[in-house]
C-alpha atoms as a PDB file:
ATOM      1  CA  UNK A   1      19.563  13.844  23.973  1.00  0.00           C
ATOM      2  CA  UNK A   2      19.807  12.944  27.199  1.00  0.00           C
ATOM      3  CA  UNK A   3      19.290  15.136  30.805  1.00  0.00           C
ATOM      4  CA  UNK A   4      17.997  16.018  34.264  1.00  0.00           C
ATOM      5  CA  UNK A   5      16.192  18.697  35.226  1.00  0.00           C
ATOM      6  CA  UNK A   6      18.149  20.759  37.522  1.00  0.00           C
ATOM      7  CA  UNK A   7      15.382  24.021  38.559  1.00  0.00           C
ATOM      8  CA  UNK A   8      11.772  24.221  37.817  1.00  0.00           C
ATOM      9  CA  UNK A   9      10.107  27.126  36.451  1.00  0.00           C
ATOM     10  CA  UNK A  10       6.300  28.021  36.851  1.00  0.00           C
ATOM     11  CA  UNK A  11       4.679  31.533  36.383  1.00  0.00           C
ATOM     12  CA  UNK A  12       1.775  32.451  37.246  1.00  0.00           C
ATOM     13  CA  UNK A  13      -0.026  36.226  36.525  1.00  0.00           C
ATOM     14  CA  UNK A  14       0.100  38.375  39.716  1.00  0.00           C
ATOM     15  CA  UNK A  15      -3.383  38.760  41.585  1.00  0.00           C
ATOM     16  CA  UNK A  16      -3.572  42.145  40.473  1.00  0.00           C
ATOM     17  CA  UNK A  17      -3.441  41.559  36.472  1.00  0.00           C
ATOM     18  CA  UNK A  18      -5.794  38.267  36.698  1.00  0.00           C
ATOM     19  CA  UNK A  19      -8.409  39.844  35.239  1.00  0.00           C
ATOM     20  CA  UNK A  20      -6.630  41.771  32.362  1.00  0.00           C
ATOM     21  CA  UNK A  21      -4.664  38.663  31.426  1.00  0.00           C
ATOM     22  CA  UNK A  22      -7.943  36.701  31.124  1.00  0.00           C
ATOM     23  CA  UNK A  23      -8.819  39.733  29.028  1.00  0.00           C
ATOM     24  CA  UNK A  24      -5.769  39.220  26.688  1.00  0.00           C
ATOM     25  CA  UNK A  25      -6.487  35.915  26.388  1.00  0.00           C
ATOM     26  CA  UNK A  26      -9.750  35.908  25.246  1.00  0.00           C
ATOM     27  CA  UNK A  27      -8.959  38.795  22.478  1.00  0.00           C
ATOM     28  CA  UNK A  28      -6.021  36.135  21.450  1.00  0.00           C
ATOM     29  CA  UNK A  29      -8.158  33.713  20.818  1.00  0.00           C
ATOM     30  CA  UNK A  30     -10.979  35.925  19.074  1.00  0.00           C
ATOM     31  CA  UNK A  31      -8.214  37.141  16.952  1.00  0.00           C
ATOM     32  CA  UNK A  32      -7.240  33.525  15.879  1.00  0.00           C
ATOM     33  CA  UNK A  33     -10.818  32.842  14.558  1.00  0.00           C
ATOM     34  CA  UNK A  34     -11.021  35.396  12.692  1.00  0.00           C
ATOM     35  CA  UNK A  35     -10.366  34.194   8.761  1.00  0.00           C
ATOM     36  CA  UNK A  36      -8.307  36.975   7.520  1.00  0.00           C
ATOM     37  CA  UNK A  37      -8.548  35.608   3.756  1.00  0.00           C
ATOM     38  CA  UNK A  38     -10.542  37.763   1.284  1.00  0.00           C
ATOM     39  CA  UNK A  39     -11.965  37.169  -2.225  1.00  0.00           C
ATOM     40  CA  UNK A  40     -11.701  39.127  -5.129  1.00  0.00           C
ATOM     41  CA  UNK A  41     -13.446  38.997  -8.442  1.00  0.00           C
ATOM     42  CA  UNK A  42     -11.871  39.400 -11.009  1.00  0.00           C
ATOM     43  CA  UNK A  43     -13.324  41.518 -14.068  1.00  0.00           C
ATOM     44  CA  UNK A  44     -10.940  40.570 -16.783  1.00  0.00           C
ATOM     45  CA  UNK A  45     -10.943  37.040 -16.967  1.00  0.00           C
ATOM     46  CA  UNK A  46      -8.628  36.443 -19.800  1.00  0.00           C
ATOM     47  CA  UNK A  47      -6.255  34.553 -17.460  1.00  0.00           C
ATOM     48  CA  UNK A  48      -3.316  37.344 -17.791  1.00  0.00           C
ATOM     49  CA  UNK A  49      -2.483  37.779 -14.294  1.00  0.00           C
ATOM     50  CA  UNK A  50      -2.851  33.835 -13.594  1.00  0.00           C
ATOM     51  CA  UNK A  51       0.176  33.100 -15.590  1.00  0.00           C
ATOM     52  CA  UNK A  52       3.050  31.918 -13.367  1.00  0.00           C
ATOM     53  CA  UNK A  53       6.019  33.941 -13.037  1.00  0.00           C
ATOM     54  CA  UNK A  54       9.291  32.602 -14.811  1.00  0.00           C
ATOM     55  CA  UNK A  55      10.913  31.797 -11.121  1.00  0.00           C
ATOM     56  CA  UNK A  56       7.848  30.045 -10.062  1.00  0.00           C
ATOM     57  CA  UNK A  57       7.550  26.799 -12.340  1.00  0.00           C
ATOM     58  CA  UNK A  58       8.716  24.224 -10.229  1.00  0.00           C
ATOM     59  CA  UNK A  59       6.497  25.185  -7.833  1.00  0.00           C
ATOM     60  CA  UNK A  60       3.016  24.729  -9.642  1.00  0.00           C
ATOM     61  CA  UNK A  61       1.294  21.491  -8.433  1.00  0.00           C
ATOM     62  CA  UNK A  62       1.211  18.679 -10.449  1.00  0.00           C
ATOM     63  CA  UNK A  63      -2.362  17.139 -10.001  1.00  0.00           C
ATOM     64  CA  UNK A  64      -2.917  17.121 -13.653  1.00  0.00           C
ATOM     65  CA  UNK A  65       0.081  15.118 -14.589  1.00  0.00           C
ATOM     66  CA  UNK A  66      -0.786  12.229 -11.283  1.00  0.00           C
ATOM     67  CA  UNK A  67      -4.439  12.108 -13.163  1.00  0.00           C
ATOM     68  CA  UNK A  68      -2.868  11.476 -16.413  1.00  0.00           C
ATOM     69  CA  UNK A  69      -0.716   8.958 -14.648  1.00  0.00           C
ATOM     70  CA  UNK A  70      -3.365   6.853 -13.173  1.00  0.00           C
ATOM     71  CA  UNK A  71      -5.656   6.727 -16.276  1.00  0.00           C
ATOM     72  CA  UNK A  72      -3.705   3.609 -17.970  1.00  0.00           C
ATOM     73  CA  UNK A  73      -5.578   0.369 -16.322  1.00  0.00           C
ATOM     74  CA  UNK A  74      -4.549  -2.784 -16.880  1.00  0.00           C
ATOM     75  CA  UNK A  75      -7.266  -4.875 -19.539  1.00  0.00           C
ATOM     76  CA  UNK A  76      -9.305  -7.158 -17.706  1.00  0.00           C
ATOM     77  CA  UNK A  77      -8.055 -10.711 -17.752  1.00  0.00           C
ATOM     78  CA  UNK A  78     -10.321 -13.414 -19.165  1.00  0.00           C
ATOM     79  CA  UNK A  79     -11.747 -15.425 -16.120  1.00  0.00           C
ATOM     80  CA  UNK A  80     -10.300 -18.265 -15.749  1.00  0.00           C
ATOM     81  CA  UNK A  81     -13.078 -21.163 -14.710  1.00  0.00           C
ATOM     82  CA  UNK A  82     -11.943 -24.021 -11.632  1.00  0.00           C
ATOM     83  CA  UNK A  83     -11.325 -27.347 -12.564  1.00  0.00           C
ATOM     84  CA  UNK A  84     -12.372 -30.609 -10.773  1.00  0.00           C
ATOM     85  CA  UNK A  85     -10.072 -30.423  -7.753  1.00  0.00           C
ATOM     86  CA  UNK A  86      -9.014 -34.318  -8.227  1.00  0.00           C
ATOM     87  CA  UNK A  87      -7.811 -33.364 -11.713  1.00  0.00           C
ATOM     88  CA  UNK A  88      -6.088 -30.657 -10.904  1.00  0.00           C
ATOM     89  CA  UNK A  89      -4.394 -32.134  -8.006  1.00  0.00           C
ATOM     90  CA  UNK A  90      -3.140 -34.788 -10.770  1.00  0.00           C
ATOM     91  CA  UNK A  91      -1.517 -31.779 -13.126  1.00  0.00           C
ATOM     92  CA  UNK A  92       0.199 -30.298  -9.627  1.00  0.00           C
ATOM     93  CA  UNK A  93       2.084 -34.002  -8.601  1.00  0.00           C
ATOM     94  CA  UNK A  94       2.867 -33.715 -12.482  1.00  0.00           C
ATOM     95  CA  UNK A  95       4.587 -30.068 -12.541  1.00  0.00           C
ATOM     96  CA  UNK A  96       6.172 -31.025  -8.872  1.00  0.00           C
ATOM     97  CA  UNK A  97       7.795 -33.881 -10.778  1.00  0.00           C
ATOM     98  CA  UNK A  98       9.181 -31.873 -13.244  1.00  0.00           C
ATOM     99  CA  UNK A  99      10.338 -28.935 -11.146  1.00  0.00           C
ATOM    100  CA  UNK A 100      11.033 -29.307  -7.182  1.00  0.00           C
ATOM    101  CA  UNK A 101       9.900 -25.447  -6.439  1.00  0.00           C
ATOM    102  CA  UNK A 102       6.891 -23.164  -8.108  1.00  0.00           C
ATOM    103  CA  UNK A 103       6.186 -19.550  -7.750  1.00  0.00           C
ATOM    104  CA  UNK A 104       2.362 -18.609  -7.678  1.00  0.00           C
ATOM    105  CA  UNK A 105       2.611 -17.110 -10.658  1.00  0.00           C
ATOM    106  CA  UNK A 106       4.173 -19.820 -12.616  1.00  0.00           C
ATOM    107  CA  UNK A 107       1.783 -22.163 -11.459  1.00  0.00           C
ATOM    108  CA  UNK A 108      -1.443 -19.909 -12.393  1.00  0.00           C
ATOM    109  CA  UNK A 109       0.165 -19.993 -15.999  1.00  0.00           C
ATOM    110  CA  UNK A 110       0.890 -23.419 -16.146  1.00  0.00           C
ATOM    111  CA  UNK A 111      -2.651 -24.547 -15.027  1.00  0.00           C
ATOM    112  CA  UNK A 112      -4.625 -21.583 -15.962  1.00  0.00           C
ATOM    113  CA  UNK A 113      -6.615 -21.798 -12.616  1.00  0.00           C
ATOM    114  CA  UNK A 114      -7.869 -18.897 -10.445  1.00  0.00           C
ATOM    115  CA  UNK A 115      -5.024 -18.132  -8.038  1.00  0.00           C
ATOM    116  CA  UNK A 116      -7.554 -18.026  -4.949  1.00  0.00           C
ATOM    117  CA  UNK A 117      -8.447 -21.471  -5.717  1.00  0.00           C
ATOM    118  CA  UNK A 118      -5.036 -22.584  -6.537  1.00  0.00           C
ATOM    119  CA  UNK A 119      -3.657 -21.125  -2.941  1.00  0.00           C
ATOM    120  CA  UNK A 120      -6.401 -23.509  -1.393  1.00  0.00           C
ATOM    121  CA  UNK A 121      -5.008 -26.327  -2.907  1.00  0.00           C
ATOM    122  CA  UNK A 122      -1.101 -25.476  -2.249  1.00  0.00           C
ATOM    123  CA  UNK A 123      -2.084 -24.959   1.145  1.00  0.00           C
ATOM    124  CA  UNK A 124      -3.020 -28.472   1.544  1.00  0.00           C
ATOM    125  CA  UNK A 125      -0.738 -30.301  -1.117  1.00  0.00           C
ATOM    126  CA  UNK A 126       2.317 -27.597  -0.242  1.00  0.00           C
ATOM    127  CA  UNK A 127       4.748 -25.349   2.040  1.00  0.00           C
ATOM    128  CA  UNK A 128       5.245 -22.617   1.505  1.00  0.00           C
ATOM    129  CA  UNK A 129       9.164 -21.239   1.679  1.00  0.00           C
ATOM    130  CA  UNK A 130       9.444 -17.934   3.158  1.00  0.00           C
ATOM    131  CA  UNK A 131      13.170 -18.248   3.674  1.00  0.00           C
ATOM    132  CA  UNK A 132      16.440 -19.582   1.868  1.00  0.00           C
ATOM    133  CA  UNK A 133      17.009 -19.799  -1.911  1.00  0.00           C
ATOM    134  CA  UNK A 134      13.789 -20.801  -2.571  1.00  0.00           C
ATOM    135  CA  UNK A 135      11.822 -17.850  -1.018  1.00  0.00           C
ATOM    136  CA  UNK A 136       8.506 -17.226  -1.904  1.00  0.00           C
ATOM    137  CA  UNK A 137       8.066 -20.458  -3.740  1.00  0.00           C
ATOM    138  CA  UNK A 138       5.860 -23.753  -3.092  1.00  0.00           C
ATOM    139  CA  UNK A 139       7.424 -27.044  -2.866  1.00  0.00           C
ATOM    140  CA  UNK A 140       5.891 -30.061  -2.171  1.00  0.00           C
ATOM    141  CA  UNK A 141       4.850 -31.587   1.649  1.00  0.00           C
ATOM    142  CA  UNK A 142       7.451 -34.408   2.381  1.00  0.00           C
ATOM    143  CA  UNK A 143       4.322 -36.877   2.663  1.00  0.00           C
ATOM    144  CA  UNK A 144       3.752 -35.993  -1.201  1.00  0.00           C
ATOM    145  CA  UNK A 145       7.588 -36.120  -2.008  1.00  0.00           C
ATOM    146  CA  UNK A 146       7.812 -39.709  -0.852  1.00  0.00           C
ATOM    147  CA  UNK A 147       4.410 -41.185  -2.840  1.00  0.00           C
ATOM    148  CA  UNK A 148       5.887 -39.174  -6.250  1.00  0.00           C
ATOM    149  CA  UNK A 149       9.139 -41.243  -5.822  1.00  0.00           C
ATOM    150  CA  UNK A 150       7.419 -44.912  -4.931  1.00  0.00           C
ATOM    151  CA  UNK A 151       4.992 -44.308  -7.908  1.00  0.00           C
ATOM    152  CA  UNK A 152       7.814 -43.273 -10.290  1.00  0.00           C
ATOM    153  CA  UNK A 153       9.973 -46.290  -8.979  1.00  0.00           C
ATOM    154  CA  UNK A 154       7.249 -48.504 -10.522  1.00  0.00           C
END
């Protein structure tokens, strides 16, 4: 919405009720911080007057099924251990030559590296596409391209 302010409107207390509207606001205030919950014991604890009311069952919380919900973890994977970083680099110029463009995840399963120390190495060998039909995929740097077709020439 959009406007201008046409009058402005302050009020002040007159001199006369100061005092008594100081008053009011105090007891206001008092009255606010006052808790006005109470607790009750209950003698017969057989649950009877706990049960929900037939109108009332979409409105119980749900905690217990979000617990039950979270409990299912995934297994731990077996840790996969680095190779020698020349070797490796060797089996990625070998999977670029088969296929032009990689997703992370196909390349942790193809090499069964960690992916942290697989993202080091496609940050130096790679680019990464973050746009186009290739999105999200690694694809070799055009320096690499060029040395993977002279050596296949051979």
């Amino acid at each position: 919405m959009e406007g201008k302010v046409e009058h402005k409107f302050d009020m002040k207390p007159h001199e006369q009720n100061l005092e008594e509207y100081g008053r009011l606001c105090r007891e206001r205030t008092n009255k606010s911080m006052i808790k006005n919950r109470q607790i009750q014991v209950i003698d017969n604890d057989r649950g009877e007057h706990m049960r929900p009311m037939p109108g009332m069952v979409g409105l119980i919380s749900s905690n217990t099924k979000e617990k039950k919900k979270t409990t299912p973890v995934k297994q731990p994977e077996m840790k996969r251990t680095r190779r020698d970083r020349g070797e490796l680099e060797d089996i990625m110029f070998k999977l670029f030559e088969r296929q032009p463009n990689w997703a992370l995840k196909q390349l942790v399963q193809e090499t069964d590296q960690p992916a942290q120390f697989l993202k080091e190495i496609l940050n130096e060998l790679c680019v990464y596409n973050k746009r186009g039909s290739n999105q999200g995929t690694y694809e070799l740097k055009p320096e690499y391209k060029k040395s993977v077709d002279d050596t296949s020439a051979e």
